[in-house]
Protein backbone atom coordinates (compact mmCIF):
# COMPACT_ATOMS: atom_id res chain seq x y z
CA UNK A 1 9.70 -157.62 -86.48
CA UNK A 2 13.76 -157.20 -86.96
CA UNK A 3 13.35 -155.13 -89.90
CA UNK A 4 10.38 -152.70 -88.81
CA UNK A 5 11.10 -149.64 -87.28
CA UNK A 6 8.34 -147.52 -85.80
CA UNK A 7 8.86 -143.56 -86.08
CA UNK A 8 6.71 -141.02 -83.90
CA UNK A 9 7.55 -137.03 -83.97
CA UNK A 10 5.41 -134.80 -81.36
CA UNK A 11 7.14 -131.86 -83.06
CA UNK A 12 9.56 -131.42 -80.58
CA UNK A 13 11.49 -134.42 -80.89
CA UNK A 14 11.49 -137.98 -83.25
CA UNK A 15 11.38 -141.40 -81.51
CA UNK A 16 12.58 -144.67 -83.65
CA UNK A 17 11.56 -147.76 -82.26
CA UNK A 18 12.66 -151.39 -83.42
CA UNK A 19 15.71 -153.34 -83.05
CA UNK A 20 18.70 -151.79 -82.18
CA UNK A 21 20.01 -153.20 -84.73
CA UNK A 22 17.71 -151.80 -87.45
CA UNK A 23 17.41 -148.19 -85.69
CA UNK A 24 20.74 -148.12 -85.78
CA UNK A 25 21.14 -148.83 -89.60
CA UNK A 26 18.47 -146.44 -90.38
CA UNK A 27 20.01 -143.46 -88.26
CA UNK A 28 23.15 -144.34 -90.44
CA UNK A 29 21.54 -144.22 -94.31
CA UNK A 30 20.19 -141.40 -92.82
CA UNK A 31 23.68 -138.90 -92.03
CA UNK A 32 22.64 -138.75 -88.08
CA UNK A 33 25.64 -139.39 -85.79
CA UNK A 34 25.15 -141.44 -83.24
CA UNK A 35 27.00 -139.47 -80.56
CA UNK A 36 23.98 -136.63 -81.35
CA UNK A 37 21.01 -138.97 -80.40
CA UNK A 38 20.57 -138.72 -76.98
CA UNK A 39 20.11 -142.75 -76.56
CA UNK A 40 17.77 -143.58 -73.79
CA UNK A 41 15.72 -146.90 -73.45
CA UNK A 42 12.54 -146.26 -74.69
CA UNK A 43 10.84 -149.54 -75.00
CA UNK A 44 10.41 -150.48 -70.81
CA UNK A 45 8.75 -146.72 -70.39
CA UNK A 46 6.46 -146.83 -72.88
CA UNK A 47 5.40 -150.62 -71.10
CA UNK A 48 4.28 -148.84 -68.13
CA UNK A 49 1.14 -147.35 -70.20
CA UNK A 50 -2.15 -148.06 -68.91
CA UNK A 51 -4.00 -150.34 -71.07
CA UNK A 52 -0.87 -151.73 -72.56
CA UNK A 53 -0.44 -155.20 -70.53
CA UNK A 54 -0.69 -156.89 -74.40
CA UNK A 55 2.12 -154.95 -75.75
CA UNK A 56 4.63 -154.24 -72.61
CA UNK A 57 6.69 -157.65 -73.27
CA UNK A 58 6.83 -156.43 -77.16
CA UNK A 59 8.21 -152.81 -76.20
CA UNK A 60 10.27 -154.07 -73.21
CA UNK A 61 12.11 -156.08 -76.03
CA UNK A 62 12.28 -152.92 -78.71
CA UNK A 63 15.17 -150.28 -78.15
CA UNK A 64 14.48 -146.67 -79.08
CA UNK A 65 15.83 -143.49 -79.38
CA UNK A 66 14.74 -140.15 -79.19
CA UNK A 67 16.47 -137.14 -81.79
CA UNK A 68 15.92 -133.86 -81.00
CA UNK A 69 14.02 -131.79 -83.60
CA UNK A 70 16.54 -130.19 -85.90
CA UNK A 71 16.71 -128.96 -89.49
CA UNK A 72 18.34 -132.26 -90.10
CA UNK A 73 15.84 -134.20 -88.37
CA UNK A 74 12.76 -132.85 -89.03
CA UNK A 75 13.34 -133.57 -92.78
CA UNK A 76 12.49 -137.38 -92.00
CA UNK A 77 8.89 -136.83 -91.00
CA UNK A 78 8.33 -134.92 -94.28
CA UNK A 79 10.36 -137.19 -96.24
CA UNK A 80 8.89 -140.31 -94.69
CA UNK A 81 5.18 -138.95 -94.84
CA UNK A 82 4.24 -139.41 -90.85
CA UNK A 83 0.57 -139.24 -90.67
CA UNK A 84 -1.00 -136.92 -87.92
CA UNK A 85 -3.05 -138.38 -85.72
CA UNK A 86 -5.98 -135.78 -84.72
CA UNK A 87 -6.42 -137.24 -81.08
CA UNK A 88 -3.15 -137.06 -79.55
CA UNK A 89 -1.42 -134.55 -82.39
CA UNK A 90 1.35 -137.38 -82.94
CA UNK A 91 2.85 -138.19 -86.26
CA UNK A 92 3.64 -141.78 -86.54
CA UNK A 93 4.39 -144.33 -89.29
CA UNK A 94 6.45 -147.69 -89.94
CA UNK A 95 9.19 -148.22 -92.21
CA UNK A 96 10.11 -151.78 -93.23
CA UNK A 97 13.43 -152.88 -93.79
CA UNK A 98 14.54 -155.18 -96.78
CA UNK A 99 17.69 -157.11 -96.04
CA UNK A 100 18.76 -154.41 -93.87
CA UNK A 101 18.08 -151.52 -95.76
CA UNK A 102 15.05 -149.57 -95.05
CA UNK A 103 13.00 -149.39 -98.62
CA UNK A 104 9.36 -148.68 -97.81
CA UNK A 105 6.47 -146.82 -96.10
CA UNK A 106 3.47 -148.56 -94.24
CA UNK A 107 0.69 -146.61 -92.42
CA UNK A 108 0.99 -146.32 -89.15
CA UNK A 109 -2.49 -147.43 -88.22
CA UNK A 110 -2.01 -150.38 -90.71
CA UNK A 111 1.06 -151.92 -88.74
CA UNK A 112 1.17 -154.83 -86.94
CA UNK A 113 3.79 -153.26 -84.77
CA UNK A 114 4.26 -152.92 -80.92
CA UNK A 115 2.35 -149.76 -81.23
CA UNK A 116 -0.93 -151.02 -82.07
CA UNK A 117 -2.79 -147.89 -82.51
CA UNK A 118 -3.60 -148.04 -78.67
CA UNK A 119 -4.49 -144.73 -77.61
CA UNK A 120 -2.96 -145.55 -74.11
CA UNK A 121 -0.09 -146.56 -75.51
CA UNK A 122 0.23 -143.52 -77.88
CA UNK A 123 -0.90 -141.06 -75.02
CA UNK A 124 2.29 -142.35 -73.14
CA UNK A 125 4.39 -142.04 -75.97
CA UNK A 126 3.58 -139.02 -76.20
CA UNK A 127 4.29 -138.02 -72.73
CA UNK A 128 7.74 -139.45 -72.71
CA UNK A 129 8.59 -137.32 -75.81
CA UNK A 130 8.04 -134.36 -74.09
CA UNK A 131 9.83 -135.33 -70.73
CA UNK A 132 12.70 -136.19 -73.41
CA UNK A 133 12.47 -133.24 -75.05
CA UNK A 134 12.54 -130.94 -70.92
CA UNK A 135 15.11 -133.49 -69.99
CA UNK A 136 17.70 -132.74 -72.83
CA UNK A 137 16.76 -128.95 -72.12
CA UNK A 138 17.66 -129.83 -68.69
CA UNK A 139 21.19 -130.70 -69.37
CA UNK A 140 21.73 -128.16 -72.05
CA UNK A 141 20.82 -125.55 -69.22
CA UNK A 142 23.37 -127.32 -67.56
CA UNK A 143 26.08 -126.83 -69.66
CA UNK A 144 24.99 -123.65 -70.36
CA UNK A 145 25.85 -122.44 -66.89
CA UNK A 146 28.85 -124.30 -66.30
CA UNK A 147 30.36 -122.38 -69.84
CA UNK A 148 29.45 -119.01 -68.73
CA UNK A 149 30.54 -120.22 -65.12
CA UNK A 150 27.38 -117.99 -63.41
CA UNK A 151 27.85 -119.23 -59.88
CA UNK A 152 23.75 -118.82 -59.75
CA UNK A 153 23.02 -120.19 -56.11
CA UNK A 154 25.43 -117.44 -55.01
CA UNK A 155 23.65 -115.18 -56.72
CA UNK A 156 20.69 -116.24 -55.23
CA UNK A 157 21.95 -116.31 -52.07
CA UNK A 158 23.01 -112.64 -52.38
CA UNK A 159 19.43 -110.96 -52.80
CA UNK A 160 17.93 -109.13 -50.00
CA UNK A 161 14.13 -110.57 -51.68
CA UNK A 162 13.84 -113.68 -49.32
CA UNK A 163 11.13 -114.97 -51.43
CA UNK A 164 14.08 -115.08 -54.17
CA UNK A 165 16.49 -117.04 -51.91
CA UNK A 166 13.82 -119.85 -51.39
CA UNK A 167 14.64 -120.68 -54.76
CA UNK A 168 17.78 -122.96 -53.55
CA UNK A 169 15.66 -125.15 -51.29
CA UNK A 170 13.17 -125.31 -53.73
CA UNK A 171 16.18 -126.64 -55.93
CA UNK A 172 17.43 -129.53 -53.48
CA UNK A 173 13.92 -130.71 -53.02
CA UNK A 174 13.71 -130.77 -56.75
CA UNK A 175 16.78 -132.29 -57.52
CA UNK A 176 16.39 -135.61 -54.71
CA UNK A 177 13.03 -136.47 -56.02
CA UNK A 178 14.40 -136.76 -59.69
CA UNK A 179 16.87 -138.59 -58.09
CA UNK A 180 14.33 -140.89 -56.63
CA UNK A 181 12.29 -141.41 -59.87
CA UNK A 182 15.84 -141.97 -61.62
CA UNK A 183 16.33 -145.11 -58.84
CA UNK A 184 12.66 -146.31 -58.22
CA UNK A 185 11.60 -145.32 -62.02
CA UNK A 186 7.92 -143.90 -60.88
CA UNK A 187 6.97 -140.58 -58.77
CA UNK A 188 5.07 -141.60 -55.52
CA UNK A 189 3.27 -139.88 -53.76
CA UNK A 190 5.64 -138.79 -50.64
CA UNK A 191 8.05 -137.64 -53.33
CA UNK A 192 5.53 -135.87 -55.29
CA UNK A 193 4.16 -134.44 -51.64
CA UNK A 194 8.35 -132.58 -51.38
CA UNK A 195 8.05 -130.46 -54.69
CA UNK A 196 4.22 -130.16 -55.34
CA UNK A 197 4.56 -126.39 -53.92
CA UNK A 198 7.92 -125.48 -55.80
CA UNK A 199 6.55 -124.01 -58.77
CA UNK A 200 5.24 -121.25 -56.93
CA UNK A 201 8.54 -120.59 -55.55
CA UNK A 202 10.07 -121.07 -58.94
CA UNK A 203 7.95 -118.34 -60.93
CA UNK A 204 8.01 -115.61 -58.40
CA UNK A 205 12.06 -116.04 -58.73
CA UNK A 206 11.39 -115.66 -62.54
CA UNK A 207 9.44 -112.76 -62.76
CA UNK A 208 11.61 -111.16 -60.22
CA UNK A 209 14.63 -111.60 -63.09
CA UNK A 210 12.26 -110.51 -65.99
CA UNK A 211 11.46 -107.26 -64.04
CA UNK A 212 15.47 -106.33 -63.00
CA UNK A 213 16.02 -107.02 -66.79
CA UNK A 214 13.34 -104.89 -68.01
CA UNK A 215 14.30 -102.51 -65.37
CA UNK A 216 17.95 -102.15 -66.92
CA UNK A 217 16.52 -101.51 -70.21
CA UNK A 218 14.10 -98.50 -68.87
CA UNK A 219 17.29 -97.18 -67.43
CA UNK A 220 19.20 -97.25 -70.59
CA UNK A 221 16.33 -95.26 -72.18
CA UNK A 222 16.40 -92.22 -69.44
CA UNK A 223 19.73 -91.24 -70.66
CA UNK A 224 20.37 -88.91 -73.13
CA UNK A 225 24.28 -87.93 -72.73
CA UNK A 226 26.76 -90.29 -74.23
CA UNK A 227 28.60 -90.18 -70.84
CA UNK A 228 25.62 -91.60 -68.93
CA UNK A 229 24.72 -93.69 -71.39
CA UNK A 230 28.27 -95.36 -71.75
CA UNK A 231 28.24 -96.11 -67.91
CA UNK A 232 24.27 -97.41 -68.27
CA UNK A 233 25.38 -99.61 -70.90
CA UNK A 234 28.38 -100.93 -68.79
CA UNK A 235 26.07 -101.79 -66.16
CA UNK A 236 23.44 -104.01 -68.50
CA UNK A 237 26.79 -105.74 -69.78
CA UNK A 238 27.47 -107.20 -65.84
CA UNK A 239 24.20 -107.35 -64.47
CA UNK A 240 22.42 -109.08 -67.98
CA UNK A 241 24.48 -112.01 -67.84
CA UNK A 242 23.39 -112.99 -64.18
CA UNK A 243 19.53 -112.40 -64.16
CA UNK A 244 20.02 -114.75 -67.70
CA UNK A 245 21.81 -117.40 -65.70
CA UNK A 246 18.84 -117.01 -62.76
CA UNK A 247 16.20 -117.46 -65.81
CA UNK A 248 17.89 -120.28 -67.33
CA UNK A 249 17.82 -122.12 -63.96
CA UNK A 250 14.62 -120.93 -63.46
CA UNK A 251 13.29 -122.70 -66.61
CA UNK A 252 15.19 -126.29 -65.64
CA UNK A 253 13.31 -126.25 -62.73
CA UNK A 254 10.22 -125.63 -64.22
CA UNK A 255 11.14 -128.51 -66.86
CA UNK A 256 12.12 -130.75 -64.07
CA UNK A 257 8.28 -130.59 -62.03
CA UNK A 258 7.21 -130.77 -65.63
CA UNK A 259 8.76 -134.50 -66.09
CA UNK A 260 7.93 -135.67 -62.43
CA UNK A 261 4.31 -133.93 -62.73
CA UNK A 262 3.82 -136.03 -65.84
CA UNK A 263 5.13 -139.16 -64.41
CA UNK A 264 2.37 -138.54 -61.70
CA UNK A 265 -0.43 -138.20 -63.41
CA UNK A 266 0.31 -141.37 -65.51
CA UNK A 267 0.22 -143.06 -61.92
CA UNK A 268 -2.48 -141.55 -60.78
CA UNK A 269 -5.18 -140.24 -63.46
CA UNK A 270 -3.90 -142.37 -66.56
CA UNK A 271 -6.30 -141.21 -69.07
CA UNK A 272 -6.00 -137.49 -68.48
CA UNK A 273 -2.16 -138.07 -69.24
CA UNK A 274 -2.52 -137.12 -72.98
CA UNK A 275 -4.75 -133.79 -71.74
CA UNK A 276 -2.28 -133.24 -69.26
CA UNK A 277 1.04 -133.40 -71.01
CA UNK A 278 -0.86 -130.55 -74.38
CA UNK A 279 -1.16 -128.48 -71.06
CA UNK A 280 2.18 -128.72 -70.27
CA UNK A 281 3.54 -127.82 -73.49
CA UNK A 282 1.49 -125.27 -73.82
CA UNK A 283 1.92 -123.57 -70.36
CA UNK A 284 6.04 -123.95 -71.30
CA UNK A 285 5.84 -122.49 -74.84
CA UNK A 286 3.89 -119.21 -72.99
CA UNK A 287 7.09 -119.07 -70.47
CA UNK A 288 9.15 -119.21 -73.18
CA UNK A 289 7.40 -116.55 -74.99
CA UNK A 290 7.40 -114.13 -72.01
CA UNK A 291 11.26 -114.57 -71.34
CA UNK A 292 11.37 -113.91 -75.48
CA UNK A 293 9.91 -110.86 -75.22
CA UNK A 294 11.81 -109.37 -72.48
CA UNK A 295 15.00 -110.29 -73.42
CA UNK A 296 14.32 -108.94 -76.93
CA UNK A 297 13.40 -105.71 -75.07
CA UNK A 298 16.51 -105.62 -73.60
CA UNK A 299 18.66 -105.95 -76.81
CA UNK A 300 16.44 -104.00 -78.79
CA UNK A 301 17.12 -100.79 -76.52
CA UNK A 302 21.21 -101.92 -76.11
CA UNK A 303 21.16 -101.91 -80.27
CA UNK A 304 19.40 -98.51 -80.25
CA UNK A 305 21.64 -97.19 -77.64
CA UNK A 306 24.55 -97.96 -80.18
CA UNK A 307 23.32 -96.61 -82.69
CA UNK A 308 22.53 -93.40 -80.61
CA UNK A 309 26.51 -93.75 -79.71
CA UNK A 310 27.59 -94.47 -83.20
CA UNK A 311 26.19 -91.42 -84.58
CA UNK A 312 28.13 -88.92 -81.94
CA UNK A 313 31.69 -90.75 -82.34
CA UNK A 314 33.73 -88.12 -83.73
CA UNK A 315 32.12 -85.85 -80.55
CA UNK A 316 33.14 -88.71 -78.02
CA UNK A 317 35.69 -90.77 -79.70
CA UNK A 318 36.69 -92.83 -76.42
CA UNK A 319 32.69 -93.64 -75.03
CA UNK A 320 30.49 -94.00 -77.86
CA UNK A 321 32.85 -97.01 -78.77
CA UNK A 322 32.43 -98.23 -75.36
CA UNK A 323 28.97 -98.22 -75.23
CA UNK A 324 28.68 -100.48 -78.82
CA UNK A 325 31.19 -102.96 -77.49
CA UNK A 326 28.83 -103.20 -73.99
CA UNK A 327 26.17 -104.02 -77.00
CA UNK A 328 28.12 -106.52 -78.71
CA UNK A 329 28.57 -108.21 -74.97
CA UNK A 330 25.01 -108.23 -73.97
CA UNK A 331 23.58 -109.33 -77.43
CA UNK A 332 25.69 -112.49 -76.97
CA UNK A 333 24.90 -113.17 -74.04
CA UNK A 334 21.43 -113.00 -75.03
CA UNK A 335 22.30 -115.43 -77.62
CA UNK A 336 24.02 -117.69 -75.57
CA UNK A 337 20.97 -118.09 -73.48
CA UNK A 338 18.26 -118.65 -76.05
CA UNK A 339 20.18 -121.68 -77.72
CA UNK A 340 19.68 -124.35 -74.75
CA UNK A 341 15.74 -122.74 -74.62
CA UNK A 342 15.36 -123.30 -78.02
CA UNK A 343 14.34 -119.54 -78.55
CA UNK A 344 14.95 -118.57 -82.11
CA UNK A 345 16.30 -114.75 -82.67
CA UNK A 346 17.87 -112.65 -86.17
CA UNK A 347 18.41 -109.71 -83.99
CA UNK A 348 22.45 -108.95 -84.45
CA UNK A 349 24.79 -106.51 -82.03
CA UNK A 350 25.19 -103.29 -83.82
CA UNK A 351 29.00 -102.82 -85.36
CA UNK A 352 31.41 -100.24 -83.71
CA UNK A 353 32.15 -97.53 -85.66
CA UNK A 354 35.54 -96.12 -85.57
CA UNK A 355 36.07 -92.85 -85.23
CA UNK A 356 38.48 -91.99 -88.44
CA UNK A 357 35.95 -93.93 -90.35
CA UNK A 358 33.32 -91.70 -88.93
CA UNK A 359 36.16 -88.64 -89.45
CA UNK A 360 36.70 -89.54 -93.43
CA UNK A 361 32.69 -89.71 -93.66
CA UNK A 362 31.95 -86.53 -92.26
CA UNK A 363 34.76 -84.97 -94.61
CA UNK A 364 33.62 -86.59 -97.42
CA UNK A 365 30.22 -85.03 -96.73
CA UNK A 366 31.46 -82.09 -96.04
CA UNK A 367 33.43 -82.22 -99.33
CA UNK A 368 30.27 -83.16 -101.26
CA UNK A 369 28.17 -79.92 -99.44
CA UNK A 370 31.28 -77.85 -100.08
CA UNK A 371 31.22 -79.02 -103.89
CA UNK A 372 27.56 -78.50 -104.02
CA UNK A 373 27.96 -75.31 -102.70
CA UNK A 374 30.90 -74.53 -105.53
CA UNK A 375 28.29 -75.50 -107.53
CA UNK A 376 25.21 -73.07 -106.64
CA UNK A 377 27.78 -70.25 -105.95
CA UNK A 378 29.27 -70.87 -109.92
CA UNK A 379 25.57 -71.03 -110.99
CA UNK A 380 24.44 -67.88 -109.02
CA UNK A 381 27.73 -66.09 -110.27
CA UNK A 382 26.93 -66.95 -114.43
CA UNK A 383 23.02 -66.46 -113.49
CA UNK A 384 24.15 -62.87 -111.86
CA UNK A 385 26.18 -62.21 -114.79
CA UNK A 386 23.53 -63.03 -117.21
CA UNK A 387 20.97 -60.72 -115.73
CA UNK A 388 23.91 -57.89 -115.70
CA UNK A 389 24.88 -58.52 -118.80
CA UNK A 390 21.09 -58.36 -120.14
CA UNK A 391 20.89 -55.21 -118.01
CA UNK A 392 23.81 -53.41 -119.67
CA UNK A 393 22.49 -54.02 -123.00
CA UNK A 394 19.08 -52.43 -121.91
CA UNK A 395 21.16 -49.84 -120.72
CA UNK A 396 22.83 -49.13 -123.39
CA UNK A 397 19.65 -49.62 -126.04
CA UNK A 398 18.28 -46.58 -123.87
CA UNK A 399 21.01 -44.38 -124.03
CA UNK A 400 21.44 -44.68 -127.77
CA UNK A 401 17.81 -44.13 -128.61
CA UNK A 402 17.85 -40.94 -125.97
CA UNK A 403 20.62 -39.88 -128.05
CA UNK A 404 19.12 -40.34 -131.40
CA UNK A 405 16.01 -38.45 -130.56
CA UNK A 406 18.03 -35.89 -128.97
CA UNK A 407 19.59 -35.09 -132.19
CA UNK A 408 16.77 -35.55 -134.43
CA UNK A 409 14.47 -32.80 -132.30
CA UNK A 410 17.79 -30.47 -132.87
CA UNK A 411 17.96 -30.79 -136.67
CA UNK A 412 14.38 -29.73 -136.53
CA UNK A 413 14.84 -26.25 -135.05
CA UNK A 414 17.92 -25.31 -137.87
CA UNK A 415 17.35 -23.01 -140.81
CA UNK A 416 18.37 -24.75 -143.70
CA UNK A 417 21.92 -22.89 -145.35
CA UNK A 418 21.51 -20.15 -147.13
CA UNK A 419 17.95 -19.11 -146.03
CA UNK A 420 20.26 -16.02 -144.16
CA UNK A 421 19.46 -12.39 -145.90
């Protein structure tokens, strides 16, 4: 129907399906630009489902598009209500249109749209989503590398690990058979048979990058003098940046076998697809969490070697400086990489501080010890006083009863006048 759109959301990403027309109209009333969609035809890949001969004219003739998850978004499927289903995980549901304007909500499994509930049909769904989702990945990786300009096959090509250089033919294998699925729109089995070992390839050239970035953190912790530390630091800020730029490429790889694994097993084992594609997700998010940690490693030990710098600036005014602004470098770059990943991070580069600010702190403190000191001296001094004061009067108490008895034992030993002859 013209005025029903169909929504599905795998958490990763939101599919619309419908007329152009009507998807179009609802993306409007609902503030997405158009230029942020990532169009692709939808419809004629979803057809391709096993089991859906009755409904691959229907989607052939529906557009769709596919949003990336964002806080924008992801409001729709809690504003519209998507129902989860407890099968495939997907949240689907219908919206009807009234006269162009999209008014209503109808349960998903109540629809009498192309989707018909058909668990094929939803199990490829939901397998396109997530190629979608490694696919856009894929060319923000892209761009990724091209704005930090990390020439990352040279880099490759420059380590003595020859298990680490296969990486680039691993790459061109990779890269023709997505071109051949692109063309022929389906993985065969002689393409499949060209990249089927490159994962292997791929993750030792990962975990090779994880350890030289975990090994320039452990190096920034065996220094203790702000000289050595301030060249340590220098040498994370080069190095960092190109072991990121070998991860990211690293990962598109991975994403790439991903999509032309999936495409495979739709071919080949059909209802194992839906198994197959959880796997996949899950096997990415525990990549994702591994390059998380050590990276956060990394600018955990930069932010504490700051710190460590910050607090001996007035001592080395020129390199303790240095060694926060290597920070500031490397944090960003850290940043920079996790945004085309999708890795979330509140961590922030630690902020220089100048010596003369550090100067007027440590005279202000020395003012305030100096004043306390005033203090305890003045109180000492009146304390003193008191007691010597208190002591004198004792003193002088003593001295005047001594006296007073002195002359009262005298007056006793005198003859009274007159008592002579």
């Amino acid at each position: 129907m013209d005025d029903e759109i169909q929504l599905i959301s795998d958490g990763d990403g939101l599919t619309i399906l419908g007329n152009e027309a009507t998807i179009d109209r609802f993306l409007v009333s609902e503030g997405l630009r158009p230029q942020d969609l990532g169009r692709r035809r939808f419809g004629p890949a979803l057809g391709s489902a096993a089991g859906a001969a009755q409904t691959g004219s229907d989607l052939a003739a529906h557009s769709g598009r596919w949003v990336k998850l964002t806080k924008e978004s992801a409001r729709l499927v809690d504003k519209h209500g998507l129902r989860e289903s407890a099968t495939t995980g997907l949240k689907t549901g219908v919206l009807k249109g009234d006269k162009g304007q999209i008014k209503g909500f109808i349960q998903f499994t109540r629809s009498g749209g192309p989707l018909r509930a058909n668990p094929a049909v939803l199990a490829n769904a939901a397998a396109v989503m997530t190629q979608l989702a490694m696919q856009q990945t894929m060319d923000e990786i892209t761009d990724y590398l091209a704005a930090i300009d990390e020439k990352v096959d040279d880099l490759l090509r420059a380590q003595k690990d020859a298990e680490l250089a296969k990486v680039i033919g691993a790459q061109l294998l990779i890269e023709e058979a997505v071109t051949i699925r692109e063309q022929v729109g389906r993985v065969s089995e002689v393409t499949w048979s060209k990249v089927q070992d490159a994962p292997g390839t791929i993750a030792a050239a990962q975990v090779y990058a994880l350890r030289r970035l975990d090994a320039l953190a452990e190096k920034l912790e065996r220094k203790a003098k702000i000289g050595e530390l301030a060249v340590a630091a220098k040498e994370v800020e080069s190095k960092a940046p190109e072991w990121l730029a070998v991860l990211a490429r690293c990962f598109q790889l991975q994403d790439a076998v991903a999509v032309l694994e999936l495409d495979r097993v739709r071919d080949t084992a059909p209802e194992e697809l839906d198994r197959h594609r959880q796997g996949v997700r899950i096997a990415r998010r525990n990549r994702l969490d591994l390059i998380s940690r050590s990276t956060e490693r990394l600018v955990a030990r930069m932010n504490a070697a700051a710190d460590e710098a910050n607090a001996k600036v007035l001592l080395h005014p020129s390199k303790s400086p240095a060694v926060v602004e290597s920070t500031h470098q490397v944090v960003t770059a850290v940043a920079g990489f996790y945004r085309p990943l999708g890795i979330e991070s509140d961590r922030q580069p630690s902020q220089t501080r100048r010596w003369a600010a550090a100067a007027v702190e440590a005279r202000d403190k020395a003012l305030e010890t100096g004043s306390k000191g005033v203090g305890a001296a003045r109180s000492l001094g009146n304390e003193t006083l008191d007691r010597a004061g208190s002591v004198k009067d004792k003193l002088s108490s003593g001295i005047a009863e001594r006296a007073r008895r002195r002359r009262g034992s005298g007056n006793e030993n005198e003859e009274p006048p007159g008592s002579e002859g």
